[in-house]
N, C-alpha and C. Protein backbone atom coordinates (compact mmCIF):
# COMPACT_ATOMS: atom_id res chain seq x y z
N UNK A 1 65.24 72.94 -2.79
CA UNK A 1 64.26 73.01 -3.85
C UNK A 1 63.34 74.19 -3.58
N UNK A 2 63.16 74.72 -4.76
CA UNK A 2 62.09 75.95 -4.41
C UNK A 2 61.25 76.08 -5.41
N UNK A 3 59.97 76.87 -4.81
CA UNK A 3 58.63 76.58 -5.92
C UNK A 3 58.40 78.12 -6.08
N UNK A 4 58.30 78.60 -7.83
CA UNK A 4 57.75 79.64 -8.36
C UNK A 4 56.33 79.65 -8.05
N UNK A 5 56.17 80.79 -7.20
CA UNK A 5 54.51 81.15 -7.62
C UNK A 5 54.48 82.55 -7.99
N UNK A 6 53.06 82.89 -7.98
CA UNK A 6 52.61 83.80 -8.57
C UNK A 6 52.52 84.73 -6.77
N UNK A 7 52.28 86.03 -6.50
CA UNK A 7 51.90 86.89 -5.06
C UNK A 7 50.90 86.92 -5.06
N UNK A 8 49.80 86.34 -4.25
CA UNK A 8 48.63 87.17 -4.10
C UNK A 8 48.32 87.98 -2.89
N UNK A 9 47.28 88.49 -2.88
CA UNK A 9 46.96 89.64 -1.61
C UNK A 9 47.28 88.87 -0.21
N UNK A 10 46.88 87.56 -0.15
CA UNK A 10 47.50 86.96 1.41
C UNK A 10 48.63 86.64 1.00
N UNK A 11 49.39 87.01 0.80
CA UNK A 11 50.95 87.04 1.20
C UNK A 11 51.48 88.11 0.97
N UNK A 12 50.94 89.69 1.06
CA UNK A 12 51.15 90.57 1.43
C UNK A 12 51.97 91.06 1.98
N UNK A 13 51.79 90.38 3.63
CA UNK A 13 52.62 90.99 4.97
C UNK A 13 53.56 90.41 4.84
N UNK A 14 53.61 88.96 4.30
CA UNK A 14 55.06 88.51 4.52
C UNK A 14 55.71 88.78 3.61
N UNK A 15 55.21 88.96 2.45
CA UNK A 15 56.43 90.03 1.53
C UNK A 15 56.76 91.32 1.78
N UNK A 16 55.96 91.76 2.27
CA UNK A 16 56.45 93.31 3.25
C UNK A 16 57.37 92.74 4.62
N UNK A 17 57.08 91.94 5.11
CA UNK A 17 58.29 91.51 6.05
C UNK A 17 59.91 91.46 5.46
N UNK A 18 59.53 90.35 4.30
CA UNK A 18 60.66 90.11 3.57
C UNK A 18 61.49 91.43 3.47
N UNK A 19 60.81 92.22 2.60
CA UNK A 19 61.21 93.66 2.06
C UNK A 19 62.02 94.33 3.22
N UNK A 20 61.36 94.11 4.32
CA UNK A 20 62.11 95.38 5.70
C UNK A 20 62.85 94.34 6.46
N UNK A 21 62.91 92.97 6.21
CA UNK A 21 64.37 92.56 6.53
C UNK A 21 65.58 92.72 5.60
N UNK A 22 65.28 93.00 4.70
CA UNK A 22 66.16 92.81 3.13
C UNK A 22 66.36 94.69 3.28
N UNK A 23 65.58 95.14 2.89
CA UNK A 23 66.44 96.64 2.79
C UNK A 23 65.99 97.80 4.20
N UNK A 24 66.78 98.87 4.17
CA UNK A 24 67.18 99.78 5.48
C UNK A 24 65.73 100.67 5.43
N UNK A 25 65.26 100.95 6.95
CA UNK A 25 64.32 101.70 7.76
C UNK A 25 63.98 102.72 6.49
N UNK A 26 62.84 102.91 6.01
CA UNK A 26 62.51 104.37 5.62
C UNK A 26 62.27 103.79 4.22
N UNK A 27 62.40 102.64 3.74
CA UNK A 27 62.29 102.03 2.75
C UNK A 27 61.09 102.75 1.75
N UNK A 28 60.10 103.28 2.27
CA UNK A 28 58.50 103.32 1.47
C UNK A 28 59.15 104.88 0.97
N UNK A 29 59.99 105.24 1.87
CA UNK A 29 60.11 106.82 1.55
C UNK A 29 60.91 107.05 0.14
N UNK A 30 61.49 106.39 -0.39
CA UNK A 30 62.23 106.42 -1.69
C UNK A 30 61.23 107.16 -2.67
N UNK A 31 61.38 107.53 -3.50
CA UNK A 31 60.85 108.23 -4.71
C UNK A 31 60.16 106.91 -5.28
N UNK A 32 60.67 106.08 -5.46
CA UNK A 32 60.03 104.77 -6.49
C UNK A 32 58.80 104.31 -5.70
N UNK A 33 58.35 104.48 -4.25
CA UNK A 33 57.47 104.19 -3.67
C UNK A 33 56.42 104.93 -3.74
N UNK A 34 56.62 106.75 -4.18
CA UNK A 34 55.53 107.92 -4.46
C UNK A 34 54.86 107.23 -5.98
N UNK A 35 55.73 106.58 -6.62
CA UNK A 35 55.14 106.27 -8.07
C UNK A 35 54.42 105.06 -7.55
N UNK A 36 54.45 104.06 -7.31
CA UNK A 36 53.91 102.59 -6.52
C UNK A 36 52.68 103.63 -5.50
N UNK A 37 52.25 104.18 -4.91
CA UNK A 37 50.93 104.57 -4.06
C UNK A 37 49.77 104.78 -5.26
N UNK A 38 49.35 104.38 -4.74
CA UNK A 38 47.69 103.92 -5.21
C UNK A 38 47.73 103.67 -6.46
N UNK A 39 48.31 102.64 -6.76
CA UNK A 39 48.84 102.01 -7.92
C UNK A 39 48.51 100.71 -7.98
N UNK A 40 47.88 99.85 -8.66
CA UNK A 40 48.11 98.25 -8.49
C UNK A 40 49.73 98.10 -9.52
N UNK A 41 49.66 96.91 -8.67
CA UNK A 41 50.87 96.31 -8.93
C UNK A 41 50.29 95.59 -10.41
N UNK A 42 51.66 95.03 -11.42
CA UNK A 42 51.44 94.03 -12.33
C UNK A 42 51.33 92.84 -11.56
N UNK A 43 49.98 92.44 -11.62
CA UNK A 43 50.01 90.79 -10.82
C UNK A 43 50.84 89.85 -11.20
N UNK A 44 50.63 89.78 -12.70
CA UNK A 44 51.12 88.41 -13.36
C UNK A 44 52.52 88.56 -13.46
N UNK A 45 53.56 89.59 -12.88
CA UNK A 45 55.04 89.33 -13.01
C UNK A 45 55.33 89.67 -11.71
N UNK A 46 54.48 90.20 -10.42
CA UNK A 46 55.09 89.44 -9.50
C UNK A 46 54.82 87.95 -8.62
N UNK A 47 56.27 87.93 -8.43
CA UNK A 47 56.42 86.31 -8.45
C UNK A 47 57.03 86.11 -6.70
N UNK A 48 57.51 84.88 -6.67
CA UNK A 48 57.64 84.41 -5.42
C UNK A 48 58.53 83.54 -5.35
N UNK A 49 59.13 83.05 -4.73
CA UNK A 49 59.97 81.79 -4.19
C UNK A 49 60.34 81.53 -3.39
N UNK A 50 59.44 80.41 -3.09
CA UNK A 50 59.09 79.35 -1.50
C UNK A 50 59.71 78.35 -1.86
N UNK A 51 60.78 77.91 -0.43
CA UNK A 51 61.29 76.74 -0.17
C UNK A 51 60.75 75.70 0.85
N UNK A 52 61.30 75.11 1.76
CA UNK A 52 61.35 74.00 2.62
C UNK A 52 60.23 74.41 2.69
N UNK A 53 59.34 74.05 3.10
CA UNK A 53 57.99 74.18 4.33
C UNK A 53 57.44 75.23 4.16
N UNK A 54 57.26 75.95 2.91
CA UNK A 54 56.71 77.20 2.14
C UNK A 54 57.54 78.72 2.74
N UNK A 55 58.51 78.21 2.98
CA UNK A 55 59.32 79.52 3.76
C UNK A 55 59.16 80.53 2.44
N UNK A 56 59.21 81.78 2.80
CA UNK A 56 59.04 82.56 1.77
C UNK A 56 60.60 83.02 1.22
N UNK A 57 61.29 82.73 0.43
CA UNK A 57 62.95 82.72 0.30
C UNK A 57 63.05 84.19 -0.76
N UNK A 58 62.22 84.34 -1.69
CA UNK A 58 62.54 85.54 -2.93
C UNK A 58 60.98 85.96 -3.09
N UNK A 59 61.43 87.84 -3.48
CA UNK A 59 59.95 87.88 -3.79
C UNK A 59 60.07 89.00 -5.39
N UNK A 60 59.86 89.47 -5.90
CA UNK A 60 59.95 90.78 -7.10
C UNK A 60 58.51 91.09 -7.28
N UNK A 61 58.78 92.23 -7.34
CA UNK A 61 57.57 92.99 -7.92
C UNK A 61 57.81 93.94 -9.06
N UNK A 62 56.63 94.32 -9.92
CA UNK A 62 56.41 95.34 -11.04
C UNK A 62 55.33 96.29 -11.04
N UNK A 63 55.52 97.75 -11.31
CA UNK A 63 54.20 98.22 -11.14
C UNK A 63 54.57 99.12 -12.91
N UNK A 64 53.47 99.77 -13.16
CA UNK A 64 52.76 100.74 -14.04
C UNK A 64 53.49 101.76 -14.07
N UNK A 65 54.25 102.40 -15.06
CA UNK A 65 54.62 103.90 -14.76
C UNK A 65 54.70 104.29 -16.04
N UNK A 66 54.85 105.19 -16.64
CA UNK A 66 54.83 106.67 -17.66
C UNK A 66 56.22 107.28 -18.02
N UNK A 67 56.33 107.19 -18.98
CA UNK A 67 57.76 107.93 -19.40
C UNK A 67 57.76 108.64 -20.87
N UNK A 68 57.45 110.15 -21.07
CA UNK A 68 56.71 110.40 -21.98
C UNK A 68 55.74 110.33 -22.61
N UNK A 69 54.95 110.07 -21.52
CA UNK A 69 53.22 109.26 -22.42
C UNK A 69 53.56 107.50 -22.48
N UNK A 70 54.45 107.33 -22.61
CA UNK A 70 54.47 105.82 -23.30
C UNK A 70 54.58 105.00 -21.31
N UNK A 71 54.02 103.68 -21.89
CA UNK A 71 53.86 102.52 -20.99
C UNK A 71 55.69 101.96 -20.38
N UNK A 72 55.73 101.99 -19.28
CA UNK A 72 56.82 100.99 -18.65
C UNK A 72 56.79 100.35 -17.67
N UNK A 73 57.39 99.27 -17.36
CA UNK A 73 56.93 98.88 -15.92
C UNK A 73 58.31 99.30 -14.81
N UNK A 74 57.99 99.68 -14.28
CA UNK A 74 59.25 99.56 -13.24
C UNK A 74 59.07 98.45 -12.22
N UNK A 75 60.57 98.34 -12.11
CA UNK A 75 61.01 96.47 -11.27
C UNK A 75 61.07 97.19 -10.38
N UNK A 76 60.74 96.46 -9.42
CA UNK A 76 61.30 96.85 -7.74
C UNK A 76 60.17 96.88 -7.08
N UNK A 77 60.37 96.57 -5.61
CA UNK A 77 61.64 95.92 -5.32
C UNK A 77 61.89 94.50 -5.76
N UNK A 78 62.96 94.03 -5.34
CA UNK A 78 63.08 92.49 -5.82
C UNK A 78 63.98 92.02 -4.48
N UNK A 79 63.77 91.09 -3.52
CA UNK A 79 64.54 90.67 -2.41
C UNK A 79 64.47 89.31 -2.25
N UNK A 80 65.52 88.71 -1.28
CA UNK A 80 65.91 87.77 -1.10
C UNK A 80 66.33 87.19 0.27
N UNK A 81 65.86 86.22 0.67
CA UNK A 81 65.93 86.32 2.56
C UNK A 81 67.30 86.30 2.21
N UNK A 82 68.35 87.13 3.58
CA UNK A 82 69.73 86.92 3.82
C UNK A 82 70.31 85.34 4.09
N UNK A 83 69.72 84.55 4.57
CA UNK A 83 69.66 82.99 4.08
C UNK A 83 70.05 82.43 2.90
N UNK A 84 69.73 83.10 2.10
CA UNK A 84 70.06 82.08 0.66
C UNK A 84 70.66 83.28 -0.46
N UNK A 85 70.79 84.16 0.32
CA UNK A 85 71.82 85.38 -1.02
C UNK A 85 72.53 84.80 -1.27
N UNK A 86 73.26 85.07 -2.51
CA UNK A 86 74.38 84.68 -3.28
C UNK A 86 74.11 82.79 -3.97
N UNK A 87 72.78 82.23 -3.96
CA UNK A 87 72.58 80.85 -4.47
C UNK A 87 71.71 81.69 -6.08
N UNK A 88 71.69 82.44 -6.48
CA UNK A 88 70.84 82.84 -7.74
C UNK A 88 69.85 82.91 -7.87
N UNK A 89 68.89 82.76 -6.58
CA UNK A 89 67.60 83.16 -6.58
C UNK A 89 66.95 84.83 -7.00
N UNK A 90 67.75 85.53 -6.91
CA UNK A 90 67.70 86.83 -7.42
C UNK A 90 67.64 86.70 -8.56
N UNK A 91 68.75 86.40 -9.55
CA UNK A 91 68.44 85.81 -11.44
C UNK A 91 67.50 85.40 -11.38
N UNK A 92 67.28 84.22 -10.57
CA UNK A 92 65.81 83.24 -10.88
C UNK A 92 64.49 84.40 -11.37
N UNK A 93 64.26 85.01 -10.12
CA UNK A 93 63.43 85.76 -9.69
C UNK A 93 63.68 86.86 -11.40
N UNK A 94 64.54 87.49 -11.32
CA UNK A 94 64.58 88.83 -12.71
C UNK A 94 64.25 88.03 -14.01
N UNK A 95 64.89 86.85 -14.29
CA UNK A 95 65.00 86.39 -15.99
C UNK A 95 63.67 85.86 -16.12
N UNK A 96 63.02 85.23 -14.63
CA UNK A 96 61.66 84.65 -15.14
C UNK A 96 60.24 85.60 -15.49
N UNK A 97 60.72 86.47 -14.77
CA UNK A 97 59.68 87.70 -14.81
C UNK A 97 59.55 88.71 -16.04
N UNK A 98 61.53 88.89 -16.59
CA UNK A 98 61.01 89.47 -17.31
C UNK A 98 60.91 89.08 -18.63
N UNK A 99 61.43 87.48 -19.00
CA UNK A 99 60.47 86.51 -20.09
C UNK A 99 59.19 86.76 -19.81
N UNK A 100 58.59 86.74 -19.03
CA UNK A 100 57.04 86.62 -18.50
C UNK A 100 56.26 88.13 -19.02
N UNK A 101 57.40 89.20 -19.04
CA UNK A 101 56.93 90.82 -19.08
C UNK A 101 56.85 90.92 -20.80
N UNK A 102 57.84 90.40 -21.18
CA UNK A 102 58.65 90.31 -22.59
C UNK A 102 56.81 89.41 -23.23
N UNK A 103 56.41 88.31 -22.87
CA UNK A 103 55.51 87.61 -23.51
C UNK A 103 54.22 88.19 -22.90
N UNK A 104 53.97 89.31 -22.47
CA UNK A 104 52.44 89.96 -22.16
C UNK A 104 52.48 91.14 -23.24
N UNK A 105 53.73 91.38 -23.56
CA UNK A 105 53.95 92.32 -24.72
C UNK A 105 54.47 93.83 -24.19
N UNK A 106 54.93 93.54 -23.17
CA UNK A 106 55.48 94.87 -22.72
C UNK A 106 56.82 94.88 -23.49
N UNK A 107 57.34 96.27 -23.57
CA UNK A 107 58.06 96.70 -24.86
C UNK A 107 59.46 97.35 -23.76
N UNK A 108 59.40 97.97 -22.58
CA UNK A 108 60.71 98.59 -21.96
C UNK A 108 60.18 98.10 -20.31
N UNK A 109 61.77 98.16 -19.23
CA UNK A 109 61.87 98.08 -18.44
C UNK A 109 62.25 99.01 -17.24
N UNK A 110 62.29 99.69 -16.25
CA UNK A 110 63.24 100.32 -15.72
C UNK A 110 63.43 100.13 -14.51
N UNK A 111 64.30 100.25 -13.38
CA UNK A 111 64.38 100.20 -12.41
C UNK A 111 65.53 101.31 -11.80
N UNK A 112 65.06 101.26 -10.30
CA UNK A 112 66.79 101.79 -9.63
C UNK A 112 67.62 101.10 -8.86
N UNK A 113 68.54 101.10 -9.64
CA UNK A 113 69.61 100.05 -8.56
C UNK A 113 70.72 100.22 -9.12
N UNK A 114 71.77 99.45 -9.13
CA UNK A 114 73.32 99.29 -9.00
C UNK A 114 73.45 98.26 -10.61
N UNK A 115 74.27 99.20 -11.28
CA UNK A 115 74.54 99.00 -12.90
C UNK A 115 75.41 97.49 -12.68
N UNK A 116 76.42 97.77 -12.15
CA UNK A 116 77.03 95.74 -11.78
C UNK A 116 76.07 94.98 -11.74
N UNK A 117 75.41 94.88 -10.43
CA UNK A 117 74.67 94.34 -10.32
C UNK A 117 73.61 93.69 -11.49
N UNK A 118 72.77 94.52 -11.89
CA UNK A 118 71.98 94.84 -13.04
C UNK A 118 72.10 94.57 -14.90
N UNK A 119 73.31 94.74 -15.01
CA UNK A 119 73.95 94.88 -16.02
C UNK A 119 74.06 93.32 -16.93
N UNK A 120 73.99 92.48 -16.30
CA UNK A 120 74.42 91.23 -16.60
C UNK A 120 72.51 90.69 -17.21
N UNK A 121 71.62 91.43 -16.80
CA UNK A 121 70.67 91.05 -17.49
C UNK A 121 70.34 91.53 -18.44
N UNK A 122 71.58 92.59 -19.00
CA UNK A 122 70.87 93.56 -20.35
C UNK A 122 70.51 95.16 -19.69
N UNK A 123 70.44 95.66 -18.64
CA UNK A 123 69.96 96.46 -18.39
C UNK A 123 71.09 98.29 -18.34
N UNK A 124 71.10 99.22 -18.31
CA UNK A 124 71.89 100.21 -18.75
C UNK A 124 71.68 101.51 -18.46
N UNK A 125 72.02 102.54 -18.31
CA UNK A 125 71.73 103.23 -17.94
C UNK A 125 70.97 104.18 -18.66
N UNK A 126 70.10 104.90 -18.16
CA UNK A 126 68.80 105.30 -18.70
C UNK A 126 69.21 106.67 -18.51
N UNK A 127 70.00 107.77 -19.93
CA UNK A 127 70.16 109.12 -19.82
C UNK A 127 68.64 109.83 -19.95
N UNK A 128 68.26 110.48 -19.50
CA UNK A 128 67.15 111.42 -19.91
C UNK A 128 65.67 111.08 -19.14
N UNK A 129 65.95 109.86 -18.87
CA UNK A 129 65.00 109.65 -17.58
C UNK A 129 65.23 110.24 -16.47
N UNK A 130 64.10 110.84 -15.91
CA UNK A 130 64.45 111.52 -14.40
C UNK A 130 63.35 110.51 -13.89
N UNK A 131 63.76 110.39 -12.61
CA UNK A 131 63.00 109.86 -11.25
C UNK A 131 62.68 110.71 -10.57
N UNK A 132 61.82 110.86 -9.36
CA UNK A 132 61.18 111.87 -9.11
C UNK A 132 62.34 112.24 -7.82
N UNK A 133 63.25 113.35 -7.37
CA UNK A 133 63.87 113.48 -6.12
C UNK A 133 63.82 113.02 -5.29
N UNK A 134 64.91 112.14 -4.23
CA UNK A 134 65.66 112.13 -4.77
C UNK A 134 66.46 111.30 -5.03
N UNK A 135 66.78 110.66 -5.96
CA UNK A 135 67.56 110.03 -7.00
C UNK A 135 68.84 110.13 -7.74
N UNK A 136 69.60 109.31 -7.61
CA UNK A 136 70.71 109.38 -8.10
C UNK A 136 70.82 108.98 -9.52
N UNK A 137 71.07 109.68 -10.56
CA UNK A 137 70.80 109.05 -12.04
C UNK A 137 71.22 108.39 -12.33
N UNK A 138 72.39 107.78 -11.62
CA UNK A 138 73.27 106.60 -12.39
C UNK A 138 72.87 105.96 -11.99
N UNK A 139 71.73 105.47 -10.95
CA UNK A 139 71.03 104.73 -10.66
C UNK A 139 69.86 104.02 -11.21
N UNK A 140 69.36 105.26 -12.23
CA UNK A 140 67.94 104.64 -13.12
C UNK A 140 68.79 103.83 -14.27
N UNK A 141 68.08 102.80 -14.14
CA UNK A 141 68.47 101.89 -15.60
C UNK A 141 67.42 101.28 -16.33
N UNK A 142 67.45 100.78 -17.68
CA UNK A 142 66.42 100.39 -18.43
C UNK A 142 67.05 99.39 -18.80
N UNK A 143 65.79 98.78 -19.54
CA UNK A 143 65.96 97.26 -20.51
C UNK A 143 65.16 97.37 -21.81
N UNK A 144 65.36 96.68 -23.22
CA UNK A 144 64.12 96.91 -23.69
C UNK A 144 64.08 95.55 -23.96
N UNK A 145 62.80 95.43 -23.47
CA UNK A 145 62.32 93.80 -24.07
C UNK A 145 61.88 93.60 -25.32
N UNK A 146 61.79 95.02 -26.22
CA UNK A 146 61.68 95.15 -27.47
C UNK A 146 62.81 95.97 -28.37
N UNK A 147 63.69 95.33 -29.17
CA UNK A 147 64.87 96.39 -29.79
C UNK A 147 64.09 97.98 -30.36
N UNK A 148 64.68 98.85 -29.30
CA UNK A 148 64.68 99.96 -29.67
C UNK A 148 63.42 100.55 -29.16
N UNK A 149 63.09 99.85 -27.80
CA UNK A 149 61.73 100.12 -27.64
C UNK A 149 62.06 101.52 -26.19
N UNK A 150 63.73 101.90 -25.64
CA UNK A 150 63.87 102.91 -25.17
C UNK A 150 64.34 104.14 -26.58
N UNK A 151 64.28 103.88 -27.67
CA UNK A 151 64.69 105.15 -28.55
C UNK A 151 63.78 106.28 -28.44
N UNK A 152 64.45 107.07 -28.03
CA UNK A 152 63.48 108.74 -28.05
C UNK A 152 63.23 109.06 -26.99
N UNK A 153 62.96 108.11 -25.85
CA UNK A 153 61.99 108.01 -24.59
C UNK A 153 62.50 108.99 -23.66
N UNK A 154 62.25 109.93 -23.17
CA UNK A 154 63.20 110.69 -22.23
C UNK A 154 62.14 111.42 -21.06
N UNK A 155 62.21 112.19 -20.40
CA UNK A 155 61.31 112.91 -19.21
C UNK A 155 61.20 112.43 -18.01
N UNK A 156 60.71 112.74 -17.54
CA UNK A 156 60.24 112.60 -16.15
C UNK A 156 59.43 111.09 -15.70
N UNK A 157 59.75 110.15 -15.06
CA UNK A 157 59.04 109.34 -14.59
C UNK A 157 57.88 109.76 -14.19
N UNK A 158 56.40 109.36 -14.64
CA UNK A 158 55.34 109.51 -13.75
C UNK A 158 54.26 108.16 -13.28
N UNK A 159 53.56 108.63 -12.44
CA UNK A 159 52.67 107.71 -12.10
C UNK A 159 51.36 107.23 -13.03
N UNK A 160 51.22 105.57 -12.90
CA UNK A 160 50.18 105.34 -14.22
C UNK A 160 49.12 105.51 -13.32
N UNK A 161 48.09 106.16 -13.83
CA UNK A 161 47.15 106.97 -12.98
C UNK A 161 46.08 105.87 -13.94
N UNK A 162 45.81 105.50 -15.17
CA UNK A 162 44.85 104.88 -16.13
C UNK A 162 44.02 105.57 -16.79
N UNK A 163 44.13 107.04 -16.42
CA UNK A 163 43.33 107.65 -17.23
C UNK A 163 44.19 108.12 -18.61
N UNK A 164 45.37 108.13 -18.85
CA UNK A 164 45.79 108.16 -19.86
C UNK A 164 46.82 106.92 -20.31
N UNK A 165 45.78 105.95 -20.07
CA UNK A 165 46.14 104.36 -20.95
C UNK A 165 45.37 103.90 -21.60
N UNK A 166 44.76 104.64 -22.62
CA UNK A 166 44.05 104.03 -23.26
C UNK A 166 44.64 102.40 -23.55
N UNK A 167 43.12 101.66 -23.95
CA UNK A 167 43.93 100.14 -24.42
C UNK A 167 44.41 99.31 -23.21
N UNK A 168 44.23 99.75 -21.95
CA UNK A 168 44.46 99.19 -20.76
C UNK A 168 43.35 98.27 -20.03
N UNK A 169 43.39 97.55 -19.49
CA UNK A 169 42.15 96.93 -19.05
C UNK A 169 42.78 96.32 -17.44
N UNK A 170 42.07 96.20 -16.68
CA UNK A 170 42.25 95.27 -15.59
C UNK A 170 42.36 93.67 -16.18
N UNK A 171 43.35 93.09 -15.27
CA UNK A 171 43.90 91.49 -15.75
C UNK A 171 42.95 91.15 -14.16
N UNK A 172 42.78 90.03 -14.25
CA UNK A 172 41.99 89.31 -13.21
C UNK A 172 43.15 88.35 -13.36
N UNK A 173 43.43 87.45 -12.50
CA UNK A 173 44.51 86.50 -12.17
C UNK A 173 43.76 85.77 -10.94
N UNK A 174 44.09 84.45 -10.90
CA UNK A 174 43.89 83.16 -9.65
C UNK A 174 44.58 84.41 -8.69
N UNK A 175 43.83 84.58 -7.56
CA UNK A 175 44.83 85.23 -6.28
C UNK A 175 45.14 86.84 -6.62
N UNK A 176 45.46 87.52 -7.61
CA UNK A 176 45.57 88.95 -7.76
C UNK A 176 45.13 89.35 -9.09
N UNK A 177 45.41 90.27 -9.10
CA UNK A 177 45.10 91.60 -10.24
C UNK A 177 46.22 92.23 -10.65
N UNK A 178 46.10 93.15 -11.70
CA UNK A 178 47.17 93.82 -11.96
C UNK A 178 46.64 94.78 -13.30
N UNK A 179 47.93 95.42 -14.19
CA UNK A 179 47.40 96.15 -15.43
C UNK A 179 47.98 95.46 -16.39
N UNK A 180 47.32 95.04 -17.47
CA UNK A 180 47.81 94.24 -18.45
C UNK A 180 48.70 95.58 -19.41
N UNK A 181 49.65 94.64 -20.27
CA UNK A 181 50.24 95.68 -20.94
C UNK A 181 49.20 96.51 -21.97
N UNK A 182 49.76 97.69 -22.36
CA UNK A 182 48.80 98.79 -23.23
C UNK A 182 48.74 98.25 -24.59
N UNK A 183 47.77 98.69 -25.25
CA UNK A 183 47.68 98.04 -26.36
C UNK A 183 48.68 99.13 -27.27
N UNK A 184 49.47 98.48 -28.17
CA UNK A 184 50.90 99.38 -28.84
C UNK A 184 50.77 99.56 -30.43
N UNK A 185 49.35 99.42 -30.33
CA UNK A 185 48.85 99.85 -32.34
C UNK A 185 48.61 101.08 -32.43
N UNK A 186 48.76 102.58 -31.04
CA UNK A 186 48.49 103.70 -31.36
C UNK A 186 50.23 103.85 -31.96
């Protein structure tokens, strides 16, 4: 049995534990981590999943990023203790979050990872998006949680800095913070 929560700031380290048992040395150095620095995270879609005796079993995160001016969140990371891979805690972890992303009113998704993998939630490959070096393109993929909400969208990934979000506000949350989605009436 395992219990959804929400991440807050004390459980930090052990989701950074999680993370550097789950993926290889040098992890922060990826390109997707230059966009994530001095960034808050979306509080309210990352999530958690604790089993037996609050073991920490799954964790996902979302942060803020820019793709032509317009609002996206990028997923990642998303891990899973080597213990319980392959039981669907990974789905658990993606479909609940991004119902959860989908009902704050966020409109697109993106991440980097492996199209198999990925693919089975809707997600595809993202031509015209660049990630910042270096990156493999068949690697960036999108979702839209709104039909047609990647049409046009193309450039350079950048970092949501907040000074050009208008319509943005800080979310206060039990335990964390985060950036609520942009307001989408411009």
């Amino acid at each position: 049995m395992y219990e959804l929560c929400p991440e807050t700031p004390a459980d930090t380290p052990e989701v950074e534990a999680l993370l550097d048992l789950c993926f290889a040395p040098g992890r922060t150095a990826l390109s997707s981590y230059r966009l994530r620095d001095g960034v808050a995270p979306v509080g309210p879609l990352c999530l958690m999943l604790r089993g037996d005796f609050g073991a920490l079993m799954g964790a996902i995160r979302y942060w803020p990023v820019r793709v032509a001016g317009r609002p996206v969140l990028l997923l990642g990371p998303v891990a899973v203790h080597p213990t319980t891979q392959g039981e669907g805690l990974g789905a658990l972890l993606m479909r609940e979050s991004l119902t959860r992303a989908a009902e704050m009113g966020w409109q697109r998704v993106m991440l980097v990872g492996d199209l198999p993998y990925y693919q089975r939630f809707g997600f595809w490959n993202l031509e015209g998006v660049e990630m910042p070096p270096p990156t493999n393109p068949d690697r960036v993929l999108g979702l839209e949680l709104v039909p047609g909400a990647w049409a046009g969208i193309t450039g350079t990934v950048e970092r949501e800095t907040g000074e050009s979000a208008p319509g943005q506000r800080e979310m206060r949350r039990e335990g964390g913070a985060g950036l609520a989605p942009p307001d989408h009436s411009a």
